[in-house]
PDB file of N, CA and C in Angstrom:
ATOM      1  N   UNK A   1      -0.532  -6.249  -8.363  1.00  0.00           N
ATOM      2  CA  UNK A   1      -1.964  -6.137  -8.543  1.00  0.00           C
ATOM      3  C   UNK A   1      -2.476  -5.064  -7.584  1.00  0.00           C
ATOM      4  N   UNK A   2      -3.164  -3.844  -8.404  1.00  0.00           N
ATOM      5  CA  UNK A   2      -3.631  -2.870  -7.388  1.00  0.00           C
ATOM      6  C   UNK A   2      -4.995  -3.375  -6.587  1.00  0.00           C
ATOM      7  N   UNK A   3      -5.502  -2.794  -5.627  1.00  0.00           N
ATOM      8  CA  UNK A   3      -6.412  -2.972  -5.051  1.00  0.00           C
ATOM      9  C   UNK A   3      -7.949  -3.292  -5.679  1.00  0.00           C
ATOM     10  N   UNK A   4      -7.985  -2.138  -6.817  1.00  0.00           N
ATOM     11  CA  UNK A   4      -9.079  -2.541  -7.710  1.00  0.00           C
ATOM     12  C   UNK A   4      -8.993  -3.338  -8.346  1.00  0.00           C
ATOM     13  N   UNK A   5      -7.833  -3.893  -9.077  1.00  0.00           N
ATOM     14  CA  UNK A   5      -7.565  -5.179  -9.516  1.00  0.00           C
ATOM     15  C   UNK A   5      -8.249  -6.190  -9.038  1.00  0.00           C
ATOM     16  N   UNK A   6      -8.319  -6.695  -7.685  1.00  0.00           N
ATOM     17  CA  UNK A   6      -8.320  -7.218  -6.639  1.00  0.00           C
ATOM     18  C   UNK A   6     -10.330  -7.992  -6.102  1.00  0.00           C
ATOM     19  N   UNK A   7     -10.095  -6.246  -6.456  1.00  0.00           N
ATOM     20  CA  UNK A   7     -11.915  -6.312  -6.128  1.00  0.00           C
ATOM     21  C   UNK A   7     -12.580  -6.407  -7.196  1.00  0.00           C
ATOM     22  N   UNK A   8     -12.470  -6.544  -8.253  1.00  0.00           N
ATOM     23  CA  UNK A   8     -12.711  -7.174  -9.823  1.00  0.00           C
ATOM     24  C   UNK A   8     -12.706  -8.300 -10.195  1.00  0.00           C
ATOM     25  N   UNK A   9     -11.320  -8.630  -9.257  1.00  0.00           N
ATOM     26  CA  UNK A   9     -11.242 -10.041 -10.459  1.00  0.00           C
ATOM     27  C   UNK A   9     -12.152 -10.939  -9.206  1.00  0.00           C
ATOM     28  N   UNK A  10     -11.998 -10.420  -7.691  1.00  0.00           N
ATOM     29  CA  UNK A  10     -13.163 -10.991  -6.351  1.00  0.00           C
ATOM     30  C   UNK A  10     -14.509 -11.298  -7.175  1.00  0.00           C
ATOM     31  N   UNK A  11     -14.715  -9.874  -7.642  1.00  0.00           N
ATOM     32  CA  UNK A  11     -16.726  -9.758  -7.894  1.00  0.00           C
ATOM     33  C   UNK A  11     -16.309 -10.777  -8.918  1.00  0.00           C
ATOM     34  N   UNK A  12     -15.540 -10.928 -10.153  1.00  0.00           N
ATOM     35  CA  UNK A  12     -16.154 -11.473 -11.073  1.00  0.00           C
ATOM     36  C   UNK A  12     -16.060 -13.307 -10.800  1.00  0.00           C
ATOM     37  N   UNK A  13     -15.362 -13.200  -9.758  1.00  0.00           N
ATOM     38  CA  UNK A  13     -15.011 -14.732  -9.548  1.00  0.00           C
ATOM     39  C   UNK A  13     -16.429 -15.242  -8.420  1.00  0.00           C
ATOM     40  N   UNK A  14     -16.772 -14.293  -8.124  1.00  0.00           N
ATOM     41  CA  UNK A  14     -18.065 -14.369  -6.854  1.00  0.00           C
ATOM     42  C   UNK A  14     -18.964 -14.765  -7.622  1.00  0.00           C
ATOM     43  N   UNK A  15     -19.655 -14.027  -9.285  1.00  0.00           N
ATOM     44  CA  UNK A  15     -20.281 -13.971 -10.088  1.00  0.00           C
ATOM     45  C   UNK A  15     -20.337 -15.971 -10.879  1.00  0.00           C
ATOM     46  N   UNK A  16     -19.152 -15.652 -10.994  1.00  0.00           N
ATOM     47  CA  UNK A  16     -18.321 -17.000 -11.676  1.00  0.00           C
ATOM     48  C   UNK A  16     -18.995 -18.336 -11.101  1.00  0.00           C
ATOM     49  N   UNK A  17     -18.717 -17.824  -9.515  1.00  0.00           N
ATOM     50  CA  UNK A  17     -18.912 -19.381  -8.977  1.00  0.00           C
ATOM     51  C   UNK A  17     -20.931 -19.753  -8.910  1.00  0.00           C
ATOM     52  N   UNK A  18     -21.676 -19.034  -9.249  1.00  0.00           N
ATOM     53  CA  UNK A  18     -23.132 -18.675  -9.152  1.00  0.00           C
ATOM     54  C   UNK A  18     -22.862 -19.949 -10.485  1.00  0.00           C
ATOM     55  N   UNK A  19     -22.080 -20.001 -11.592  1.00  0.00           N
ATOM     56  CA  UNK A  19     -22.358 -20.571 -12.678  1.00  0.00           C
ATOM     57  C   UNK A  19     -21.791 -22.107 -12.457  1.00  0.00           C
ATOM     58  N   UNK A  20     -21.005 -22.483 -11.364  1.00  0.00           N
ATOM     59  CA  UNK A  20     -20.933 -23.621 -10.802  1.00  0.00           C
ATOM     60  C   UNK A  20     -22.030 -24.787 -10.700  1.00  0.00           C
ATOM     61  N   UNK A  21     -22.460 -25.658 -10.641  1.00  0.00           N
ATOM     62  CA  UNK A  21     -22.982 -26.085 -10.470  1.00  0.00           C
ATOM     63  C   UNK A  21     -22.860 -26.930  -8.584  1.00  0.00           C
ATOM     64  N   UNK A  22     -23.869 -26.611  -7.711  1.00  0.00           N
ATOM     65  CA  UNK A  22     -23.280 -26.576  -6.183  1.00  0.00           C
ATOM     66  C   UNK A  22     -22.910 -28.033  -6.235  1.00  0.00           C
ATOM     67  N   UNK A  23     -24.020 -29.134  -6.256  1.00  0.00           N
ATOM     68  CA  UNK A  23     -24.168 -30.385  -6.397  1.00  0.00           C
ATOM     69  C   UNK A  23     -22.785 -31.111  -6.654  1.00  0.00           C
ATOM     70  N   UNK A  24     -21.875 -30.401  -7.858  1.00  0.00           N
ATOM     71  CA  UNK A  24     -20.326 -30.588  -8.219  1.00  0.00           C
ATOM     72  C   UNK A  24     -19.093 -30.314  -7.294  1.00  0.00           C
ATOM     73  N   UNK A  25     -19.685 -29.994  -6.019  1.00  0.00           N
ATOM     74  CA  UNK A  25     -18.766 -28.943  -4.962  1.00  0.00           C
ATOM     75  C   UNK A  25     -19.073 -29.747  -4.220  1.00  0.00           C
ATOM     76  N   UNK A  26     -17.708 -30.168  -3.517  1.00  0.00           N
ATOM     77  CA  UNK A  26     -17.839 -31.134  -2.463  1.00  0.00           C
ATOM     78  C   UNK A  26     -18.517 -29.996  -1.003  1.00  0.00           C
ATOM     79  N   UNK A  27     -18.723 -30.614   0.094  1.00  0.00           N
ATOM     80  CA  UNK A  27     -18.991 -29.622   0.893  1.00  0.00           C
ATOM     81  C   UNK A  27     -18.037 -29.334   1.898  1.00  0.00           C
ATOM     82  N   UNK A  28     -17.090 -30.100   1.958  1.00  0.00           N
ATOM     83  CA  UNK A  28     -16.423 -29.388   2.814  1.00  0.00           C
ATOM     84  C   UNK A  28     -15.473 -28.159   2.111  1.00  0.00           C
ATOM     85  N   UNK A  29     -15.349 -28.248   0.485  1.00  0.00           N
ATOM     86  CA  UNK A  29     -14.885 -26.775  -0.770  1.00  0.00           C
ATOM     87  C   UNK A  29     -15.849 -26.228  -0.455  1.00  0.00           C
ATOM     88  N   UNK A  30     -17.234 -26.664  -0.532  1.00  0.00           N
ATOM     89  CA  UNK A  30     -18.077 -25.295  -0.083  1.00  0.00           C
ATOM     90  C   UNK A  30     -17.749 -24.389   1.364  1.00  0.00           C
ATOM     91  N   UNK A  31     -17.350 -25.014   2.459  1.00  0.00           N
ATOM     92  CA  UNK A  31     -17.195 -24.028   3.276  1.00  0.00           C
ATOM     93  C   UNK A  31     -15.623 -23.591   3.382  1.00  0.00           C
ATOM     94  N   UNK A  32     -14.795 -24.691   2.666  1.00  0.00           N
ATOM     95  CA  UNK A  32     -13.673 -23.525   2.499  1.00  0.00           C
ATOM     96  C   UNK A  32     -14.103 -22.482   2.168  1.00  0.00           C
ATOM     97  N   UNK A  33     -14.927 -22.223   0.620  1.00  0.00           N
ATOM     98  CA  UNK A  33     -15.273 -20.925  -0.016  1.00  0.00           C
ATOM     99  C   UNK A  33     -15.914 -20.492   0.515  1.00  0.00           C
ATOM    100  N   UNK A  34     -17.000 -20.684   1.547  1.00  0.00           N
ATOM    101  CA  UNK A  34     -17.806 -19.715   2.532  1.00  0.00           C
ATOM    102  C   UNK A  34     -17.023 -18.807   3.064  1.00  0.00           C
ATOM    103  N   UNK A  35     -15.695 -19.461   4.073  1.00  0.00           N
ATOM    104  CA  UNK A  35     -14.644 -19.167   4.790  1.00  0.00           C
ATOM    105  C   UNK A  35     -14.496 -18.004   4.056  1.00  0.00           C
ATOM    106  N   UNK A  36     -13.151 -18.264   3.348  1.00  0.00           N
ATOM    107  CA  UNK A  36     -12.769 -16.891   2.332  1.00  0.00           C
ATOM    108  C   UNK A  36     -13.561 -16.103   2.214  1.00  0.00           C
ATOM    109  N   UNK A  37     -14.712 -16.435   1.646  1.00  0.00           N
ATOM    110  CA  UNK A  37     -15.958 -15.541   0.773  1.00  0.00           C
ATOM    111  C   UNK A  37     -16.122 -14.407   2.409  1.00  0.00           C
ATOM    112  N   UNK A  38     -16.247 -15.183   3.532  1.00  0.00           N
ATOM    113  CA  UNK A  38     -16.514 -14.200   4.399  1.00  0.00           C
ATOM    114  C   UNK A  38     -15.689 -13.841   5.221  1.00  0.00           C
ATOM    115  N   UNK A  39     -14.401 -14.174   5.129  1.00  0.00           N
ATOM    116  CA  UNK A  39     -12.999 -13.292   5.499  1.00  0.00           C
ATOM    117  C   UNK A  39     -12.352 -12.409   5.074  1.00  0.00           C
ATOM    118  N   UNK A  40     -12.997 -12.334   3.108  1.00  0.00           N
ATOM    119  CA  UNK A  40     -12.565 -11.369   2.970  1.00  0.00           C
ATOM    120  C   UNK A  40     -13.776 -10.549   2.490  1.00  0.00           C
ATOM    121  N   UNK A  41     -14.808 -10.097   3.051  1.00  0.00           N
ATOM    122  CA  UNK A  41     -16.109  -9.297   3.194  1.00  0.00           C
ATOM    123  C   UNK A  41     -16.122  -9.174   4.369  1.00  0.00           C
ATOM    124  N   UNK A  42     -16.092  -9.139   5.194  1.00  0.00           N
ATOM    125  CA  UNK A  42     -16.463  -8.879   6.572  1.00  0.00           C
ATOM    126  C   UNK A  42     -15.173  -8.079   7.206  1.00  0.00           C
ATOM    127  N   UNK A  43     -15.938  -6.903   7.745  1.00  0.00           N
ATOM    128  CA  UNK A  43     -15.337  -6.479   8.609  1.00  0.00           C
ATOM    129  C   UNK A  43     -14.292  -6.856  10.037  1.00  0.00           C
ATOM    130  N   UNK A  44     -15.121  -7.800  10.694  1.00  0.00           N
ATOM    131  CA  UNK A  44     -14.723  -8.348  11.983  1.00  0.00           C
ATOM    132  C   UNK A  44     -15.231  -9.697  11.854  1.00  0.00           C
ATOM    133  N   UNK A  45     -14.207 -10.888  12.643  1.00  0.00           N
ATOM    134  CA  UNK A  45     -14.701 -12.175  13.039  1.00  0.00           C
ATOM    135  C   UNK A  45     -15.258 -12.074  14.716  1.00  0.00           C
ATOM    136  N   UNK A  46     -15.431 -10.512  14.888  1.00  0.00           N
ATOM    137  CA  UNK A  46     -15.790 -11.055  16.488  1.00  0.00           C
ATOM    138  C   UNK A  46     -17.561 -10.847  16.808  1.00  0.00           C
ATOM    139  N   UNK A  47     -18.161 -10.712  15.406  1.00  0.00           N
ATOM    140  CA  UNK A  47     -19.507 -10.548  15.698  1.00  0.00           C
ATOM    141  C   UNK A  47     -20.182 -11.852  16.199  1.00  0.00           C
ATOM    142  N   UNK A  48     -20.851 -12.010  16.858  1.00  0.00           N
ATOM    143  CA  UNK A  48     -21.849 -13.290  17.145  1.00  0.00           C
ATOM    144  C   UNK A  48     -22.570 -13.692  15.569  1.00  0.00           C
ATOM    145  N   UNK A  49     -22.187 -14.530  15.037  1.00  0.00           N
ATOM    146  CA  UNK A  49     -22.743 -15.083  13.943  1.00  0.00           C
ATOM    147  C   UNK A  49     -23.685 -16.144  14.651  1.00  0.00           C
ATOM    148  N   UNK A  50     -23.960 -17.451  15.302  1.00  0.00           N
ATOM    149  CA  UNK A  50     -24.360 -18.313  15.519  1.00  0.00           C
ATOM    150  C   UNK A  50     -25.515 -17.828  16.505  1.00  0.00           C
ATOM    151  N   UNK A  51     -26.874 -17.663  15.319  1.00  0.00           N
ATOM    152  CA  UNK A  51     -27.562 -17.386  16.703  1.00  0.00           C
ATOM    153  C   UNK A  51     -28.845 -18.300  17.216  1.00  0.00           C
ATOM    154  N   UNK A  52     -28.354 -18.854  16.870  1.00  0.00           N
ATOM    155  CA  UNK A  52     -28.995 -20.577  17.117  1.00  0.00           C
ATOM    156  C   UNK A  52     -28.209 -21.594  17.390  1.00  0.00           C
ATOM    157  N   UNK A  53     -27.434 -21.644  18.510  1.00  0.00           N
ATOM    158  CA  UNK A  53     -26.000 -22.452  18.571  1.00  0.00           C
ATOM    159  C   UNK A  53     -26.721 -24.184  18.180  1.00  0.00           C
ATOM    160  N   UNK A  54     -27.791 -24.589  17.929  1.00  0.00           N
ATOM    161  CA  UNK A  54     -28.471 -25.332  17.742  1.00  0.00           C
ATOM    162  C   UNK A  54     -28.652 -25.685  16.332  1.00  0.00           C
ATOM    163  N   UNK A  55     -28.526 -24.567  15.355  1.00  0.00           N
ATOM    164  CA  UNK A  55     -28.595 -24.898  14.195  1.00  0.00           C
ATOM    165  C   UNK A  55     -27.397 -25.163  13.363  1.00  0.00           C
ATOM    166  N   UNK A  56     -27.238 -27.013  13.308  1.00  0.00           N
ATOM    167  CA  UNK A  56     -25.910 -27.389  13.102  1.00  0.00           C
ATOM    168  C   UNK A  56     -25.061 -26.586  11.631  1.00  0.00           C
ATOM    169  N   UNK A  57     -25.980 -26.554  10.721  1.00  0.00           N
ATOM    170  CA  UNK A  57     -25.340 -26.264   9.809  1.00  0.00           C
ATOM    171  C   UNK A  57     -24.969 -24.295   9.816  1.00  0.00           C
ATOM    172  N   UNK A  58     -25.708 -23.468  10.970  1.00  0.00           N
ATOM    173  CA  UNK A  58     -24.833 -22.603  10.956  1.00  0.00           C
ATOM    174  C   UNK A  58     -23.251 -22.252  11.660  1.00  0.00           C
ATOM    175  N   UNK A  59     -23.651 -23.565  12.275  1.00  0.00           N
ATOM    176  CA  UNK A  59     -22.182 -23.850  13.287  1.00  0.00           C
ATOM    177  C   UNK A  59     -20.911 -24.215  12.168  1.00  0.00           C
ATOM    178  N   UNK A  60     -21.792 -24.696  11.454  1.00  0.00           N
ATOM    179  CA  UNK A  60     -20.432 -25.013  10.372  1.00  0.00           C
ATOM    180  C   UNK A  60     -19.802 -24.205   9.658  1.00  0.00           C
ATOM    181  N   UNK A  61     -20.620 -23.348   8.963  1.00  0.00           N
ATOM    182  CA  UNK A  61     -20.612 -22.260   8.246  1.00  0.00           C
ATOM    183  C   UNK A  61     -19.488 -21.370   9.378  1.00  0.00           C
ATOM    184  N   UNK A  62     -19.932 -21.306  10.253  1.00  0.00           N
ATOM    185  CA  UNK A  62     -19.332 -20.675  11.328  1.00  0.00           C
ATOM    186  C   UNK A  62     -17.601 -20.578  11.252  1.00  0.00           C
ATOM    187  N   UNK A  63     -17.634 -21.815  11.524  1.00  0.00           N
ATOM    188  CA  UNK A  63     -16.800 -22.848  11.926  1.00  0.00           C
ATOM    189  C   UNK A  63     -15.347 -22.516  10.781  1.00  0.00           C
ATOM    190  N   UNK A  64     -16.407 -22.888   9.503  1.00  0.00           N
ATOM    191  CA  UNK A  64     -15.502 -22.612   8.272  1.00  0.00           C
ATOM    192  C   UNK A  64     -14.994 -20.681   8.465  1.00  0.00           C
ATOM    193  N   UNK A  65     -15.308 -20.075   8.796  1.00  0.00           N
ATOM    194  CA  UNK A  65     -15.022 -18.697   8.784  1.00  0.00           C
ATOM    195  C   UNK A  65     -14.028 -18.489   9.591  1.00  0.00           C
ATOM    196  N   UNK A  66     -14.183 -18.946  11.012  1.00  0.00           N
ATOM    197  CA  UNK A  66     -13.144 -19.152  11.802  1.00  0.00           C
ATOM    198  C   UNK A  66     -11.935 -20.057  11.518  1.00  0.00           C
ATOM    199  N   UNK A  67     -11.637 -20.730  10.362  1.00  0.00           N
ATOM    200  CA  UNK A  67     -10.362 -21.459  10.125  1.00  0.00           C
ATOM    201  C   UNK A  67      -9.853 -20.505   9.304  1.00  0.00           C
ATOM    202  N   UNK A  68     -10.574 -19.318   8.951  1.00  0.00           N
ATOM    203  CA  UNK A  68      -9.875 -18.423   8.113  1.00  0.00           C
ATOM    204  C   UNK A  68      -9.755 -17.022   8.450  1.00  0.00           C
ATOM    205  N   UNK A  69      -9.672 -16.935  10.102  1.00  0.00           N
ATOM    206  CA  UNK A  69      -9.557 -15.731  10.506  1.00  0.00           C
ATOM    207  C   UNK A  69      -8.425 -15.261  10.386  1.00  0.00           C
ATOM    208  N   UNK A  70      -7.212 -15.699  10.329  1.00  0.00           N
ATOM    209  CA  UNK A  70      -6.007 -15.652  10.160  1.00  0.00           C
ATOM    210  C   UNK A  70      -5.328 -15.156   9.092  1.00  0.00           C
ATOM    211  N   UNK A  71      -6.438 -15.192   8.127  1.00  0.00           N
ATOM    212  CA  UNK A  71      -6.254 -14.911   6.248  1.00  0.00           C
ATOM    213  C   UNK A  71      -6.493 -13.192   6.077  1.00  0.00           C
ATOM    214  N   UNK A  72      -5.020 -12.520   6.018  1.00  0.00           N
ATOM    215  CA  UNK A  72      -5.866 -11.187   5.366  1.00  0.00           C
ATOM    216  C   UNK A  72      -7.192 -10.932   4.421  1.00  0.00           C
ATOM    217  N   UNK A  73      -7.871 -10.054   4.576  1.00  0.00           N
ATOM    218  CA  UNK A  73      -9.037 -10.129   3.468  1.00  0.00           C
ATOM    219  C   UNK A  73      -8.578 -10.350   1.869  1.00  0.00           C
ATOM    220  N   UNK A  74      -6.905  -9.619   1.680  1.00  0.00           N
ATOM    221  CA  UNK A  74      -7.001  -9.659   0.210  1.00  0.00           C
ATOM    222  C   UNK A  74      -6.179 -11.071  -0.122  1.00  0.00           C
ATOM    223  N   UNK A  75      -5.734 -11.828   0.884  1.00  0.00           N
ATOM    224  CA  UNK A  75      -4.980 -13.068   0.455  1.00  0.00           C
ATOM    225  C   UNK A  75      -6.506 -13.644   0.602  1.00  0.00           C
ATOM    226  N   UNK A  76      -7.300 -13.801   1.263  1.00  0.00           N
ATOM    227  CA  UNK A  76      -8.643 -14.093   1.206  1.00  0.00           C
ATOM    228  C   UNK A  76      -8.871 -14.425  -0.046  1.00  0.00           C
ATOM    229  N   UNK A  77      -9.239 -13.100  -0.893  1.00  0.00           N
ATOM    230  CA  UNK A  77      -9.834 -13.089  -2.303  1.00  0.00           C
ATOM    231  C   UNK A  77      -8.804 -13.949  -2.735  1.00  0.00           C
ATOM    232  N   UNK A  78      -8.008 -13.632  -3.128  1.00  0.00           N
ATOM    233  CA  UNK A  78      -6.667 -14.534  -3.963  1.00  0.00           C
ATOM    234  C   UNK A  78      -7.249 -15.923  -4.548  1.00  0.00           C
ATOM    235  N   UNK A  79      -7.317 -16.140  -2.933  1.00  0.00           N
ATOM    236  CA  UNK A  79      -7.380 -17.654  -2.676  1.00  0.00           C
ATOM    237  C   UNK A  79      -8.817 -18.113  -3.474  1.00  0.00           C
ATOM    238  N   UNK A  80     -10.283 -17.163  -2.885  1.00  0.00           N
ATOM    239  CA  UNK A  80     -11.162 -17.604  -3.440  1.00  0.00           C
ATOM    240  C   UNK A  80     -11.059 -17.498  -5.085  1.00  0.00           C
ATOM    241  N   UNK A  81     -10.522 -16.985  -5.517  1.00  0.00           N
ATOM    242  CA  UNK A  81     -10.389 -16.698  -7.043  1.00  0.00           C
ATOM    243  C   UNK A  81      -9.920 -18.102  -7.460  1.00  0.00           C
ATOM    244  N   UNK A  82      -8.228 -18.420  -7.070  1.00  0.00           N
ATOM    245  CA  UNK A  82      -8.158 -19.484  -7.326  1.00  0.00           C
ATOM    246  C   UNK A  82      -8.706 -20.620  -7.231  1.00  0.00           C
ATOM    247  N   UNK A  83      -9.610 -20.622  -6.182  1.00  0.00           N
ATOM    248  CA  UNK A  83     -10.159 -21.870  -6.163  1.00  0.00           C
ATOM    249  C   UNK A  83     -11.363 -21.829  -7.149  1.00  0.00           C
ATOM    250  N   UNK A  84     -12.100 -20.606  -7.213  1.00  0.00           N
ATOM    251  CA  UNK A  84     -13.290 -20.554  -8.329  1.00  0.00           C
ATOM    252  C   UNK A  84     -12.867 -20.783  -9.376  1.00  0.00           C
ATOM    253  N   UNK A  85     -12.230 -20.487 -10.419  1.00  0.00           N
ATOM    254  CA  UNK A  85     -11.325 -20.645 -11.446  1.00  0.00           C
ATOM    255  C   UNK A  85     -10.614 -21.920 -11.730  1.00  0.00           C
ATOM    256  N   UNK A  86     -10.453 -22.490 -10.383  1.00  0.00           N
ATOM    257  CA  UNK A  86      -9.847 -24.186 -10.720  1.00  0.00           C
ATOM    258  C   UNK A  86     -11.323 -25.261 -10.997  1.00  0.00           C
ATOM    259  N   UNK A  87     -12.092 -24.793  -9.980  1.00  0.00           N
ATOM    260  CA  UNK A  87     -13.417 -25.134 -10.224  1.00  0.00           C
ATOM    261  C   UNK A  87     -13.841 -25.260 -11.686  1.00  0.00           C
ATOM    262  N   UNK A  88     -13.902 -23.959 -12.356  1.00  0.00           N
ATOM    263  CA  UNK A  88     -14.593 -23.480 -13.808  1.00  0.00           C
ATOM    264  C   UNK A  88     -13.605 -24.282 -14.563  1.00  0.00           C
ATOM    265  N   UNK A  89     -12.252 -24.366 -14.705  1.00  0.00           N
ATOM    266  CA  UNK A  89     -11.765 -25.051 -15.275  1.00  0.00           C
ATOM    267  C   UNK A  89     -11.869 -26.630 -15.393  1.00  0.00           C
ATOM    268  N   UNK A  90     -11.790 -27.442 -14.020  1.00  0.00           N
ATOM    269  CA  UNK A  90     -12.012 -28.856 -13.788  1.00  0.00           C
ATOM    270  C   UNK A  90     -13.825 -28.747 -14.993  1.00  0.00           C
ATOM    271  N   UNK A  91     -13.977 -28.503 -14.501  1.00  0.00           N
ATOM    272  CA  UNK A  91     -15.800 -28.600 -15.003  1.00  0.00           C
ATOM    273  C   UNK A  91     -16.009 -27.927 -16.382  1.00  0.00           C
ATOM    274  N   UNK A  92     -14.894 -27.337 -17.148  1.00  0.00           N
ATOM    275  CA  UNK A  92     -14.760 -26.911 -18.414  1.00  0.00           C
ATOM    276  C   UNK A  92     -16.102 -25.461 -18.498  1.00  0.00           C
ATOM    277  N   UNK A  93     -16.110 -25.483 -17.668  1.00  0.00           N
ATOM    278  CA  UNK A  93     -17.210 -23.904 -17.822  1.00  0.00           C
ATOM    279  C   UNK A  93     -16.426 -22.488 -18.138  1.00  0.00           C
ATOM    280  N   UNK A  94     -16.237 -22.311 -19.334  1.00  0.00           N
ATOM    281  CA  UNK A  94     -16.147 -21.167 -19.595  1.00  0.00           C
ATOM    282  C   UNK A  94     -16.343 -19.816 -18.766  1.00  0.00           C
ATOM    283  N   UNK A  95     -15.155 -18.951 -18.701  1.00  0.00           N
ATOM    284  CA  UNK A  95     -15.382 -17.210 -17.841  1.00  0.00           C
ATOM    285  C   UNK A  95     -15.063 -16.378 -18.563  1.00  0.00           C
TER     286      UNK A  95
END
């Protein structure tokens, strides 16, 4: 799979998951997919994201990004694909 491959089948699976319904997404799958979603978009994990160390739910968000610093950006996508796509499937939503 070439690179554009890559970043295609990303956008259209990014697109994809908008047609999810969130409510159907447990939350701790939601911040797996945060994770990914922003491991493999982001440049660096060393920016200060949390800038309200007070505001719990950006700590989480956080939190989830940092269990996936470890993830190249394009095993990143991979992953979010598959999981969007297992999603659309469990829930019979058509892509």
């Amino acid at each position: 799979m070439n690179e554009k491959d890559l970043n295609t089948l990303f956008d259209e699976a990014f697109a994809n998951a908008q047609l999810i319904p969130q409510e159907s997404v447990p939350q701790d799958m939601q911040l797996v997919l945060y994770g990914l979603y922003k491991q493999a978009t982001s440049e660096s994990t060393n920016q200060i994201y949390v800038q309200n160390p007070q505001d719990l739910r950006n700590a989480f968000k956080y939190n989830a990004w940092m269990q996936q610093k470890h993830v190249f950006p394009d095993d990143a996508k991979k992953q979010y694909i598959e999981i969007i796509n297992q999603l659309m499937k469990e829930r019979n939503i058509k892509f």
